[in-house]
Protein backbone atom coordinates (compact mmCIF):
# COMPACT_ATOMS: atom_id res chain seq x y z
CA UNK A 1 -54.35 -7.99 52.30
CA UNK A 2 -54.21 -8.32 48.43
CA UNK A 3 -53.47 -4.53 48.41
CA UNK A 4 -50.59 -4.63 50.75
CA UNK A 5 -49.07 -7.98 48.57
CA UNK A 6 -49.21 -6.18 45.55
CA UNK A 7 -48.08 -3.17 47.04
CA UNK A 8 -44.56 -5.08 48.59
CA UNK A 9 -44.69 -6.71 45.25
CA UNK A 10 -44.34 -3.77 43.42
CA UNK A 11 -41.89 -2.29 45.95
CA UNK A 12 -39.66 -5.34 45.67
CA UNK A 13 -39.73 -5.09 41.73
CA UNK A 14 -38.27 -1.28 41.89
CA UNK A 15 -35.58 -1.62 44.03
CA UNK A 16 -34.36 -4.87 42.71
CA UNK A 17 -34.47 -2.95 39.44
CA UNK A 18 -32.80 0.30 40.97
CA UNK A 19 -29.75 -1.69 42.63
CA UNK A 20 -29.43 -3.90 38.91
CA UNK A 21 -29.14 -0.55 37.66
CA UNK A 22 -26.29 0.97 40.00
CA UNK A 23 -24.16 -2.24 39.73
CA UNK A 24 -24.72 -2.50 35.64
CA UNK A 25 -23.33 1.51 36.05
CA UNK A 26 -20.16 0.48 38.18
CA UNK A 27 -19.35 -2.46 35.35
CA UNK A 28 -19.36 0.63 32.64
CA UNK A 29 -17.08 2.42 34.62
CA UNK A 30 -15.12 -0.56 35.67
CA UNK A 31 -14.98 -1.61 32.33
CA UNK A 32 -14.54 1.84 30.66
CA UNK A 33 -11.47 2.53 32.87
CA UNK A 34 -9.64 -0.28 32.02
CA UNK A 35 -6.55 1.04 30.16
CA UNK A 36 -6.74 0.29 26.12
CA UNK A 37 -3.97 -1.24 24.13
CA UNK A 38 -2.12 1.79 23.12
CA UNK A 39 0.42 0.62 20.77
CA UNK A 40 0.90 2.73 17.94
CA UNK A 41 1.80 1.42 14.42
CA UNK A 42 4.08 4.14 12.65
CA UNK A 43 5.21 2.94 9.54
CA UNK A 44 5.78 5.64 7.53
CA UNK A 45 9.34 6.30 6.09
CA UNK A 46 11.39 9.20 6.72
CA UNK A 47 9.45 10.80 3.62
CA UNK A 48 6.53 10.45 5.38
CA UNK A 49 5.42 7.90 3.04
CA UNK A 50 2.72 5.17 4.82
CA UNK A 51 4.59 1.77 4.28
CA UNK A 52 1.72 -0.64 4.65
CA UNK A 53 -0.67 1.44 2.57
CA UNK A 54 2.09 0.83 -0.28
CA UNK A 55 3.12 3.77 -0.52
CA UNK A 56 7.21 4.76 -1.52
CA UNK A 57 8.71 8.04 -2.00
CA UNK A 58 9.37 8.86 -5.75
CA UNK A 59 13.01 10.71 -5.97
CA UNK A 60 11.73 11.62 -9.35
CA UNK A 61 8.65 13.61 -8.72
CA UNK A 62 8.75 14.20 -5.20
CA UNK A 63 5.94 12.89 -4.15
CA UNK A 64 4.46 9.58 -2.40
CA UNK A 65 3.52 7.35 -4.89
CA UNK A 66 1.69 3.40 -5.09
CA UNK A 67 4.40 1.31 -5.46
CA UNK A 68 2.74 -0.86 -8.02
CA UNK A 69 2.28 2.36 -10.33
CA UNK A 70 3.92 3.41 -13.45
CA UNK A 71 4.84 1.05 -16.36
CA UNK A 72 5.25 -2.39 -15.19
CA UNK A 73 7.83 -4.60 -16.84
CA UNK A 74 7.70 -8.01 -15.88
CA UNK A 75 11.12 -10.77 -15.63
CA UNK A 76 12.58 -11.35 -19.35
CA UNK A 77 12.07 -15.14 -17.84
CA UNK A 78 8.58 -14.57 -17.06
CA UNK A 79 6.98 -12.73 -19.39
CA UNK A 80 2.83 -13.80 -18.31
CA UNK A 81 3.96 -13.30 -14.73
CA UNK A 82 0.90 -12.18 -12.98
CA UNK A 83 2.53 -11.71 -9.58
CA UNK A 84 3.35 -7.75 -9.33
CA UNK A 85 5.76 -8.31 -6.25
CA UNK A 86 8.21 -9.97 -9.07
CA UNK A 87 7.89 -7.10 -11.47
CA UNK A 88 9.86 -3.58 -11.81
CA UNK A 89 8.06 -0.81 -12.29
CA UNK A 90 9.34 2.65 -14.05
CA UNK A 91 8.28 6.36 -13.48
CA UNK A 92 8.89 9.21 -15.88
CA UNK A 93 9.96 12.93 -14.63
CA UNK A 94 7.34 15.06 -16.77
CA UNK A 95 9.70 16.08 -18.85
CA UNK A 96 11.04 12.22 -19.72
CA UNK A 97 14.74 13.07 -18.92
CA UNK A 98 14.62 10.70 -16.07
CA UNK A 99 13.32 7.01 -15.24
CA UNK A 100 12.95 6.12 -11.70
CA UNK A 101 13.03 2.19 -11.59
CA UNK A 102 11.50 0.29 -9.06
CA UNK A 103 12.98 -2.95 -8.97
CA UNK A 104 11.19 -6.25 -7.12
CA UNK A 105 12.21 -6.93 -2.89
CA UNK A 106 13.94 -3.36 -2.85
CA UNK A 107 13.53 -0.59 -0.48
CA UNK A 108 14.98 1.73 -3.12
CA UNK A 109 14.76 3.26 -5.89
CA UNK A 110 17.22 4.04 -9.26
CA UNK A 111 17.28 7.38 -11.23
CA UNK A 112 18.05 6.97 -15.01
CA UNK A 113 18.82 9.84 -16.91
CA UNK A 114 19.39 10.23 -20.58
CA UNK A 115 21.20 12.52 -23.26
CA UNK A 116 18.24 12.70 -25.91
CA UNK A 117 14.93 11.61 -27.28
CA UNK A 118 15.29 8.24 -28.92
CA UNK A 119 18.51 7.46 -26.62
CA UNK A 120 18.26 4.88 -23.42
CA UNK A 121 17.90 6.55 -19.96
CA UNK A 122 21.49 4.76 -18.17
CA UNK A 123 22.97 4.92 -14.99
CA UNK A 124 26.13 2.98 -14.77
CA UNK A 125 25.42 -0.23 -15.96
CA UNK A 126 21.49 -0.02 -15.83
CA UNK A 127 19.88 0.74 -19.07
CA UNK A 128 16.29 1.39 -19.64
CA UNK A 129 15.87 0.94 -24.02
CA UNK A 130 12.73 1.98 -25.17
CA UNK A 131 11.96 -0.64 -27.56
CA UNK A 132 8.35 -2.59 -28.45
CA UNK A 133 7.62 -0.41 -24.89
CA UNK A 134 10.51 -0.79 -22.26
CA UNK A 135 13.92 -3.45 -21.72
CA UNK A 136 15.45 -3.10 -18.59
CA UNK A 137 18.84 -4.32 -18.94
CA UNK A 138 22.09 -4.81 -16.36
CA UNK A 139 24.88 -4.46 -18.60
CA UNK A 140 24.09 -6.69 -21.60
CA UNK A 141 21.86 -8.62 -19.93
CA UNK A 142 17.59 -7.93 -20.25
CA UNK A 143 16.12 -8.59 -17.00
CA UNK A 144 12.81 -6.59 -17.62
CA UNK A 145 10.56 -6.00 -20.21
CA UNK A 146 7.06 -4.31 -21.06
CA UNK A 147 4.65 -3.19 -23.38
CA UNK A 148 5.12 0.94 -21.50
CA UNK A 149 1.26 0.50 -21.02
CA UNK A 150 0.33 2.02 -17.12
CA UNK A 151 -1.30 -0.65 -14.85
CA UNK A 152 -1.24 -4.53 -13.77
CA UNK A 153 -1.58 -6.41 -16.62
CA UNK A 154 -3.67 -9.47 -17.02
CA UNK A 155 -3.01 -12.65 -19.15
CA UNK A 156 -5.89 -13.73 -20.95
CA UNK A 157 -8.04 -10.73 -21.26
CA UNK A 158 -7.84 -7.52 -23.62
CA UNK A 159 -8.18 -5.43 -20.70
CA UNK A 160 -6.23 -4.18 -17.31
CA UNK A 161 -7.08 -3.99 -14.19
């Protein structure tokens, strides 16, 4: 009698086990089929450019480029601003005849040129002066300024980050 308990016992244990297994497969599939969210985030500009990486295209060099790179020249008004999203930033074509300027809460960019070394790179009334680094001025106003050091500048500390 103990044989034939054990042996139902043992019986029972399997198939409860086999039909746990079968209906744990049918959840994968059920859940496996259900359709995923497929939205698609493009954000890349018509240079191909990837927007939320911060990444614009440089008219200057022709390339994608970190917006926060390049010289950064913070407000005239602010000169310990720590916040880049308030700064310009300027880019150099390799052979310094042109200054792409990257001004704060715009999409685009400006394209200084200039006659000779020593001379301000201009562009109607936008003037880039290289003097103690960079002045970026809007007719004879100075709006930006900078020491022409590359990088985010820290108050405080002898060093950038």
């Amino acid at each position: 009698m103990k044989k034939i308990i054990t042996l139902f016992a043992v019986a029972f244990i399997f198939c409860s086990c086999k039909l746990n297994d079968q209906q744990e497969g049918k959840q994968e599939v059920t859940v496996n089929s259900t359709p995923k969210d497929s939205t698609v985030v493009n954000d890349k500009d018509e240079n191909g450019c990837l927007a939320s990486a911060g990444y614009i295209w440089s008219k200057v060099n022709k390339e994608c480029v970190k917006g926060f790179s390049g010289i950064q020249l913070n407000p005239v008004d602010k000169p310990d601003n720590e916040d880049e999203t308030l700064s310009a930033y300027v880019l150099f074509s390799e052979d310094a005849k042109q200054a792409e300027i990257f001004l704060p809460r715009d999409t685009t960019s400006i394209v200084l040129t200039r006659a000779a070394e020593g001379k301000p790179w201009i562009l109607n009334d936008w003037q880039l002066v290289p003097w103690k680094g960079y002045v970026l001025k809007k007719g004879d106003k100075s709006l930006f300024s900078g020491d022409g050091e590359i990088g985010k500048k820290v108050t405080g500390t002898d060093t950038e980050q």
